[in-house]
PDB file of N, CA and C in Angstrom:
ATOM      1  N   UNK A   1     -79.331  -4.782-110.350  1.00  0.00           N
ATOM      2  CA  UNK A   1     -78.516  -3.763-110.959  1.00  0.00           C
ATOM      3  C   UNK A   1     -77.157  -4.371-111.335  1.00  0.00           C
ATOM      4  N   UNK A   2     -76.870  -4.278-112.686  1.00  0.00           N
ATOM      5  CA  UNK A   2     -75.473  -4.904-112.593  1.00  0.00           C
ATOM      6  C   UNK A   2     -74.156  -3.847-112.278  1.00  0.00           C
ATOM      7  N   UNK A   3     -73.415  -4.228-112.324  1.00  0.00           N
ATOM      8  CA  UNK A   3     -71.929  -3.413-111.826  1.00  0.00           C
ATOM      9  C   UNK A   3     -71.273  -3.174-113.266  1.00  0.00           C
ATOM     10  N   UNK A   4     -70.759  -1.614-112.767  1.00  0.00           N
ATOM     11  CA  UNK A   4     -69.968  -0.925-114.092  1.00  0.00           C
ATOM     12  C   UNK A   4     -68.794  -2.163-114.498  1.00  0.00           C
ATOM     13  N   UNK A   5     -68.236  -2.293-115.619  1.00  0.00           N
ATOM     14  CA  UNK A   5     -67.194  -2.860-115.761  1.00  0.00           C
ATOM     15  C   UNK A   5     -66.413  -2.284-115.244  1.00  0.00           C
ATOM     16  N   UNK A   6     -65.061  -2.358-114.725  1.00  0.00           N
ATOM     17  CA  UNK A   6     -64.204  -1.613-114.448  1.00  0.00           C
ATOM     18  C   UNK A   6     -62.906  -1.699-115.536  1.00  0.00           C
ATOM     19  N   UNK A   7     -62.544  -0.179-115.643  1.00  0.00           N
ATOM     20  CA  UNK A   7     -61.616  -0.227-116.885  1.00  0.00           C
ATOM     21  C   UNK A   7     -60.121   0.016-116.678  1.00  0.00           C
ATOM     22  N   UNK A   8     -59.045  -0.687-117.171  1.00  0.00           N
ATOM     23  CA  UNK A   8     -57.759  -0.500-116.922  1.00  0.00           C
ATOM     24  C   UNK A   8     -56.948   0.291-117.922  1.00  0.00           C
ATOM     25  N   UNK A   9     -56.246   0.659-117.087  1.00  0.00           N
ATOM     26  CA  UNK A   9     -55.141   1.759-117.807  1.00  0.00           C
ATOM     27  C   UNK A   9     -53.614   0.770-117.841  1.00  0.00           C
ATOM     28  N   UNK A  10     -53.023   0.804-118.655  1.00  0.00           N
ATOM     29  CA  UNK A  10     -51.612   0.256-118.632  1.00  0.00           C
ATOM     30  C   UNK A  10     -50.731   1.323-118.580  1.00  0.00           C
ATOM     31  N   UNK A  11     -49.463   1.219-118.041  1.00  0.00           N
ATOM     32  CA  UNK A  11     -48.377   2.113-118.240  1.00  0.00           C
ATOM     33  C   UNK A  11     -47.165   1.371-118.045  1.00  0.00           C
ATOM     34  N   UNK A  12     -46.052   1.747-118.765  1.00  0.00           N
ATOM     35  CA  UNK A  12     -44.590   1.126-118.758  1.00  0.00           C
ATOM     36  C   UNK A  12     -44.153   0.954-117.476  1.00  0.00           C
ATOM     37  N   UNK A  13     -43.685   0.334-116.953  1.00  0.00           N
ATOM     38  CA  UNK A  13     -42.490  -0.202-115.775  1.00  0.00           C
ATOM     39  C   UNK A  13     -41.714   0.391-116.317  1.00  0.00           C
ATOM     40  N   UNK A  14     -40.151   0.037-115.782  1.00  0.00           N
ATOM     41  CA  UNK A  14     -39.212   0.140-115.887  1.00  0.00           C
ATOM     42  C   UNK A  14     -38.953  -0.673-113.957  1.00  0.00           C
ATOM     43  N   UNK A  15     -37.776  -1.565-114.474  1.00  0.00           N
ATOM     44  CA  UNK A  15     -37.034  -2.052-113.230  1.00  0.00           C
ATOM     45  C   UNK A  15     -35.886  -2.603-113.491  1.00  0.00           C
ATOM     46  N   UNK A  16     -35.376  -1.866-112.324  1.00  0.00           N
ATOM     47  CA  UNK A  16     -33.936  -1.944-112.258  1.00  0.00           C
ATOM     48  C   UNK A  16     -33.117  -2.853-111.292  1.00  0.00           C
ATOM     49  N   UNK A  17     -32.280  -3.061-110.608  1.00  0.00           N
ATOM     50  CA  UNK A  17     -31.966  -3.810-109.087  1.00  0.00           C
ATOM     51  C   UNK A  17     -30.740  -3.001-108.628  1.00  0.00           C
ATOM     52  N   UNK A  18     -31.212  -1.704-107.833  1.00  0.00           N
ATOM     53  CA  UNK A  18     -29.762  -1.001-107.331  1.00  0.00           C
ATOM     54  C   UNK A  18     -28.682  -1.501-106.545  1.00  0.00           C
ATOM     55  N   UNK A  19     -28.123  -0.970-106.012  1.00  0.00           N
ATOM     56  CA  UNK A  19     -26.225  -1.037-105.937  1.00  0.00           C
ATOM     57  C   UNK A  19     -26.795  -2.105-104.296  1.00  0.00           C
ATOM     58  N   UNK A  20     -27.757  -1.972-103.591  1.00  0.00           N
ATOM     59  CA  UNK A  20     -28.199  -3.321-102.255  1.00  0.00           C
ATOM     60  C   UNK A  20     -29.399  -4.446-102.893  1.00  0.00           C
ATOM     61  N   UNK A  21     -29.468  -4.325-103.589  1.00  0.00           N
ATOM     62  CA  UNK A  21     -29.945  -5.676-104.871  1.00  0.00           C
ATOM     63  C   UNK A  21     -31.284  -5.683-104.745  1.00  0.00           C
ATOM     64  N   UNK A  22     -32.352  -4.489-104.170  1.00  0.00           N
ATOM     65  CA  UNK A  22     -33.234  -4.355-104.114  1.00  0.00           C
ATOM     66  C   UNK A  22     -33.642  -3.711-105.696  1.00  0.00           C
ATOM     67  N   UNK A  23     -35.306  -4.455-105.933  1.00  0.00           N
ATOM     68  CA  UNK A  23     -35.467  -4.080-107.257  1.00  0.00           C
ATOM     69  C   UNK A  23     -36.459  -2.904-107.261  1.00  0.00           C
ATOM     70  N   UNK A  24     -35.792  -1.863-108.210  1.00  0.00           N
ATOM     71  CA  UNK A  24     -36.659  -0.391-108.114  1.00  0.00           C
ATOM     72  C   UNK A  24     -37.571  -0.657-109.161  1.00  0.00           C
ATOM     73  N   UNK A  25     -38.922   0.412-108.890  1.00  0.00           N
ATOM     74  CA  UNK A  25     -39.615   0.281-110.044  1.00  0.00           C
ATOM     75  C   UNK A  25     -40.318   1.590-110.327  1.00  0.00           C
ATOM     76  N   UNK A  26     -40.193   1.933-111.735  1.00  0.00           N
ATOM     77  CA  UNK A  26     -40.672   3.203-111.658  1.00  0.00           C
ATOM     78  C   UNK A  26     -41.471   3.502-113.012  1.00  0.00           C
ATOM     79  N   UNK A  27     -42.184   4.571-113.195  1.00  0.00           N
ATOM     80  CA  UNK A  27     -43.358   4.740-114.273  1.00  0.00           C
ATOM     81  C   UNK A  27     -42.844   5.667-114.911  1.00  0.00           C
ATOM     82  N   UNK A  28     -42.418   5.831-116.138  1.00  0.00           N
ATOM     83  CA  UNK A  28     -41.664   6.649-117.102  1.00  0.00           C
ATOM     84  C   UNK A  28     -43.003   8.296-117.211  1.00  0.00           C
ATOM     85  N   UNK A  29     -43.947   7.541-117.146  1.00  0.00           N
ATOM     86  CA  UNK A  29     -45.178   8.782-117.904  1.00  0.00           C
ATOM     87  C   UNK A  29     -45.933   9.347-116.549  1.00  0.00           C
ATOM     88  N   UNK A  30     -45.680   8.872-115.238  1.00  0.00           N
ATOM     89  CA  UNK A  30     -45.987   9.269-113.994  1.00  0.00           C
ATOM     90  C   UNK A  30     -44.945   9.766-113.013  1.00  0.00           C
ATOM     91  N   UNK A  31     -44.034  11.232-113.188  1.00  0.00           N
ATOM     92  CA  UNK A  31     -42.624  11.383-112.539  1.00  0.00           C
ATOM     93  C   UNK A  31     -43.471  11.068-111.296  1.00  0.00           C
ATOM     94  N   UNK A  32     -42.008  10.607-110.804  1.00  0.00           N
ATOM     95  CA  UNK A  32     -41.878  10.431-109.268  1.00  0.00           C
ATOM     96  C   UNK A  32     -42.607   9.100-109.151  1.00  0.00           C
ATOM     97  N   UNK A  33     -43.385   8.946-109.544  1.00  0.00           N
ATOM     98  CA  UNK A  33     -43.743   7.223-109.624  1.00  0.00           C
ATOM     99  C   UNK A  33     -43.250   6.263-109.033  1.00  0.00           C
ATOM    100  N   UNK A  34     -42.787   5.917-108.137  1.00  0.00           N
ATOM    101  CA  UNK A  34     -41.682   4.855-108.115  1.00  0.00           C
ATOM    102  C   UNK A  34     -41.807   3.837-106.767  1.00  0.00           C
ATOM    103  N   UNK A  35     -41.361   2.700-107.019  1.00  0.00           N
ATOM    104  CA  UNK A  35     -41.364   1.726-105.444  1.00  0.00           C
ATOM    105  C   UNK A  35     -40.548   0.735-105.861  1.00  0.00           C
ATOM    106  N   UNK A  36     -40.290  -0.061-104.884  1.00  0.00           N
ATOM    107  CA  UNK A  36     -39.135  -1.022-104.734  1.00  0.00           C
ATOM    108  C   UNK A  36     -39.582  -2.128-104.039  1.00  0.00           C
ATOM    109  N   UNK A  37     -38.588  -3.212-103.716  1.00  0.00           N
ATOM    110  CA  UNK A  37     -39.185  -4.765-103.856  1.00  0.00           C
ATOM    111  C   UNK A  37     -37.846  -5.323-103.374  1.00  0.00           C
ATOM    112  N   UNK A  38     -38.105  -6.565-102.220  1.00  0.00           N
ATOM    113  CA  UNK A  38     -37.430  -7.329-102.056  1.00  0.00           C
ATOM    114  C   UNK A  38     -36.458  -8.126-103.427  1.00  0.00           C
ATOM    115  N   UNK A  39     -38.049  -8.756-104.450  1.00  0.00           N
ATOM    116  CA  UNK A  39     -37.879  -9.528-105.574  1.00  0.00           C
ATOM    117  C   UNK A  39     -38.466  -8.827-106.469  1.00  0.00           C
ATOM    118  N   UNK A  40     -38.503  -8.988-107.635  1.00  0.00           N
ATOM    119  CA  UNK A  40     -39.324  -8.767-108.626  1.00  0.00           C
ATOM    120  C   UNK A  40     -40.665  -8.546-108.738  1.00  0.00           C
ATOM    121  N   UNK A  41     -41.337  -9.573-108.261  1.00  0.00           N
ATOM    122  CA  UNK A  41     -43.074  -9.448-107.670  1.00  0.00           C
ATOM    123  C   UNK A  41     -43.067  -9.021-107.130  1.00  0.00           C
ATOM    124  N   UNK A  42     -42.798  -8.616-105.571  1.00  0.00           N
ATOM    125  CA  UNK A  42     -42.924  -7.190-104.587  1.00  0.00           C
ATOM    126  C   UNK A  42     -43.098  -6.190-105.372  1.00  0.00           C
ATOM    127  N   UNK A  43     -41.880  -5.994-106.192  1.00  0.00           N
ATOM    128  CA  UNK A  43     -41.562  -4.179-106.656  1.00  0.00           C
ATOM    129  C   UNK A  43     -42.954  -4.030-107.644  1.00  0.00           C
ATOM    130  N   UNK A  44     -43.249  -5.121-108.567  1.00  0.00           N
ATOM    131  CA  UNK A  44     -44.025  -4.941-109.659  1.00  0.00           C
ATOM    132  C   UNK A  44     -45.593  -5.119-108.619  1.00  0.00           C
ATOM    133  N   UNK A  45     -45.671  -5.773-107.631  1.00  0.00           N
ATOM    134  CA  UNK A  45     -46.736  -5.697-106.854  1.00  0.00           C
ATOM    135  C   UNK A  45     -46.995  -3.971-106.150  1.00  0.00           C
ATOM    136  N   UNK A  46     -45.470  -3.767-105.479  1.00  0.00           N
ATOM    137  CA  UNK A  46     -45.896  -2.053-105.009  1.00  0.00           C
ATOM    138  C   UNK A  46     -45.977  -0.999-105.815  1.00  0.00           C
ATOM    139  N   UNK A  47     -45.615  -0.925-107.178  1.00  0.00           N
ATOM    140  CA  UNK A  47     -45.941  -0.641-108.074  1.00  0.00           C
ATOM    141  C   UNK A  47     -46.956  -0.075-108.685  1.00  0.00           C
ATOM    142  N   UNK A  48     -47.717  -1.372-108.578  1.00  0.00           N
ATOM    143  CA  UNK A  48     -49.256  -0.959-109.212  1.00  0.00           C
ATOM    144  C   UNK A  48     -50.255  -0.263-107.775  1.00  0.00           C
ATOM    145  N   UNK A  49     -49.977  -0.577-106.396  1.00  0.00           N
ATOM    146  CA  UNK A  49     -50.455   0.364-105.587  1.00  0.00           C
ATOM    147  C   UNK A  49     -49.928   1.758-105.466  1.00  0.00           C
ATOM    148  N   UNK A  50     -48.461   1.695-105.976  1.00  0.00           N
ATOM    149  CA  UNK A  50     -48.030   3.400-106.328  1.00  0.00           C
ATOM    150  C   UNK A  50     -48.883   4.023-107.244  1.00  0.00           C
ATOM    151  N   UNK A  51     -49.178   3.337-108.175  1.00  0.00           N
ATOM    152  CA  UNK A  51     -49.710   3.888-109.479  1.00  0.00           C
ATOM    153  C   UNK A  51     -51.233   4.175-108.692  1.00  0.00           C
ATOM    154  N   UNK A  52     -51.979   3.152-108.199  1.00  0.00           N
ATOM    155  CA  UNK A  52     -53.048   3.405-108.164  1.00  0.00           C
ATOM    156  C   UNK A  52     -53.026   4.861-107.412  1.00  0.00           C
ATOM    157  N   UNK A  53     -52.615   5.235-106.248  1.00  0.00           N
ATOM    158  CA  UNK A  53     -52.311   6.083-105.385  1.00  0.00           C
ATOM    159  C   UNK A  53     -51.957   7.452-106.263  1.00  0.00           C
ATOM    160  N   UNK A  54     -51.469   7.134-107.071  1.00  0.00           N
ATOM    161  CA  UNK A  54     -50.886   8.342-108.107  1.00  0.00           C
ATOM    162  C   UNK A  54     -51.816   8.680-108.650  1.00  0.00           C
ATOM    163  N   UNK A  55     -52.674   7.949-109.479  1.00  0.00           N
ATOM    164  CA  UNK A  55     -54.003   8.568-110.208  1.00  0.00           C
ATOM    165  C   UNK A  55     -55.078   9.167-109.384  1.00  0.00           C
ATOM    166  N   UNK A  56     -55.187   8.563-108.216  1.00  0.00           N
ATOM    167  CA  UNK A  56     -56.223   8.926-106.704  1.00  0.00           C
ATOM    168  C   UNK A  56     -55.687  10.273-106.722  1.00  0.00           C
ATOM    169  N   UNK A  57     -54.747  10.462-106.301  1.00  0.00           N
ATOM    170  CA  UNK A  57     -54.176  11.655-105.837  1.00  0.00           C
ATOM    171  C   UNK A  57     -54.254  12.948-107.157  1.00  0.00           C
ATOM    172  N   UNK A  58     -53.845  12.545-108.653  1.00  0.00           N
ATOM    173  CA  UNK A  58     -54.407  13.488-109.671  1.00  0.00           C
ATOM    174  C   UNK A  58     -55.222  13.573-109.415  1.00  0.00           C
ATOM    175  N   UNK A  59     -57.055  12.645-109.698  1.00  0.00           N
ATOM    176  CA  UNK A  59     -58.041  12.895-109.801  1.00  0.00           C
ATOM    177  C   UNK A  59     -58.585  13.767-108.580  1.00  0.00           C
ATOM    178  N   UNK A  60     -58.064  13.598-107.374  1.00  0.00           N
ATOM    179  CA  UNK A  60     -58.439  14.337-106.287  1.00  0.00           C
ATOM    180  C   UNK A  60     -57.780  15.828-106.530  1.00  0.00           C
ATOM    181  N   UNK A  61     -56.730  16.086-106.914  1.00  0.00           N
ATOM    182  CA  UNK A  61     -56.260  17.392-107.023  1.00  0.00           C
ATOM    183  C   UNK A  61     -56.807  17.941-108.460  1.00  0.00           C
ATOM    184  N   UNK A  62     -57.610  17.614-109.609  1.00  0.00           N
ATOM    185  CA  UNK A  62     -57.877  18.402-110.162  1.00  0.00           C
ATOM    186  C   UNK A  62     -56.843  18.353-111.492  1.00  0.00           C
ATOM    187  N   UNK A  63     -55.966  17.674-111.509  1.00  0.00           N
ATOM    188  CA  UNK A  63     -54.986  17.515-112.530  1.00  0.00           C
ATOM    189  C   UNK A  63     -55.363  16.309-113.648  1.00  0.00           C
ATOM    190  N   UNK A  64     -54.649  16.339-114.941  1.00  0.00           N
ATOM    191  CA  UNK A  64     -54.870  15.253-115.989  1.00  0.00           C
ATOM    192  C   UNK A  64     -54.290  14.111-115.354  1.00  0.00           C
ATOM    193  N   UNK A  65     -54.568  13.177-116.237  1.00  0.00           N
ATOM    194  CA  UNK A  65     -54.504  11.842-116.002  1.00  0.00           C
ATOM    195  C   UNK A  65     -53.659  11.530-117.275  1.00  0.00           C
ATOM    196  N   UNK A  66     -52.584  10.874-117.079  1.00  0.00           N
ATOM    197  CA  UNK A  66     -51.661  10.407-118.566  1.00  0.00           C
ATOM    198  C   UNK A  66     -52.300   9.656-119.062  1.00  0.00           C
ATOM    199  N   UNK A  67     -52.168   9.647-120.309  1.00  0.00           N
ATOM    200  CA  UNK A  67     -53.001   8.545-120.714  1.00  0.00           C
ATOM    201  C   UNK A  67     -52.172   7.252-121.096  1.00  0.00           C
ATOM    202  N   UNK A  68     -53.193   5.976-120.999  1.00  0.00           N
ATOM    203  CA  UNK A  68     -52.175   4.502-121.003  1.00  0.00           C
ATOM    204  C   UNK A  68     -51.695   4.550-122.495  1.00  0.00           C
ATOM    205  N   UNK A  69     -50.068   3.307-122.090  1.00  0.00           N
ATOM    206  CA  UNK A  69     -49.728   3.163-123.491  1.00  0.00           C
ATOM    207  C   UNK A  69     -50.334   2.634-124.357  1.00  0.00           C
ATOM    208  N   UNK A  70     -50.350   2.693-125.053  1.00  0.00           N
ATOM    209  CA  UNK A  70     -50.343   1.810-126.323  1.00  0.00           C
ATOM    210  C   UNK A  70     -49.826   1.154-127.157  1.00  0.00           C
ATOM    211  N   UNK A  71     -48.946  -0.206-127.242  1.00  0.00           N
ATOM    212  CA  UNK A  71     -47.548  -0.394-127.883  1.00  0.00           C
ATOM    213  C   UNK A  71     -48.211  -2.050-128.065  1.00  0.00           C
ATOM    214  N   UNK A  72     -46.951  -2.530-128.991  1.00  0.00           N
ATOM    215  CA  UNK A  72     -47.369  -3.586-129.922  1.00  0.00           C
ATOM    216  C   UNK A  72     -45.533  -4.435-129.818  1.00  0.00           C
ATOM    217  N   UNK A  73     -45.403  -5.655-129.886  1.00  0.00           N
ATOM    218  CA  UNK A  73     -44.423  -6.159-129.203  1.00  0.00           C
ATOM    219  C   UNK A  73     -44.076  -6.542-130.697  1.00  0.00           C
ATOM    220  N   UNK A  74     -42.541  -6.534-131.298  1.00  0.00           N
ATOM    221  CA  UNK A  74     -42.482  -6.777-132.629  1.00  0.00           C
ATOM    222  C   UNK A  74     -41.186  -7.999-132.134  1.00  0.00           C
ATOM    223  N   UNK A  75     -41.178  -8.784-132.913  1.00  0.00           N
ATOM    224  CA  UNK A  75     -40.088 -10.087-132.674  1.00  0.00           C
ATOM    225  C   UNK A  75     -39.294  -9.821-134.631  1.00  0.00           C
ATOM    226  N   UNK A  76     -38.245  -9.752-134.223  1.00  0.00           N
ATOM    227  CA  UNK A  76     -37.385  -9.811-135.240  1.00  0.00           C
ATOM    228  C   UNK A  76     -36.140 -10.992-135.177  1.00  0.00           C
ATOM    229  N   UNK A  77     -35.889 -11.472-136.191  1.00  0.00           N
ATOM    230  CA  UNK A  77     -34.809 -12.718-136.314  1.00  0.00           C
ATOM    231  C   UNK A  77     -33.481 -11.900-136.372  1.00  0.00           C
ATOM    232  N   UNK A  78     -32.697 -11.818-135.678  1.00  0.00           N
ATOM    233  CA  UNK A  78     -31.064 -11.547-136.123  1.00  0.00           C
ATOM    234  C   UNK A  78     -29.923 -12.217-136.216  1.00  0.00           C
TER     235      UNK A  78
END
């Protein structure tokens, strides 16, 4: 039997490093979303277990699911 693919969802970060230099991280399209990090990789590592935890917790309560972005990276000369 082979195994389902498994499919990923993307969603925006956002990270910041507050006023004790710890770096926050939070999901613009998931309120309340959010975790923090020694460094950079921590926050963006607890992050994606927030997120996962966040969709667990919609799908278990019966609520929508945001849907992932979709965005395209444009480089301009100035």
């Amino acid at each position: 039997m082979l195994a389902q693919p498994t499919s990923y969802m993307k969603y925006r970060v956002v990270i910041e490093v507050d006023e004790d230099g710890m770096y926050v991280a939070s999901v613009p399209s998931l309120p309340g979303c959010i975790s923090q990090g020694r460094t950079r990789e921590e926050a963006l590592k607890n992050i994606q277990d927030a997120i996962k935890g966040y969709l667990e917790s919609l799908k278990k309560h019966g609520e929508p699911i945001p849907p992932p972005i979709e965005e395209e990276v444009v480089e301009v000369h100035a």
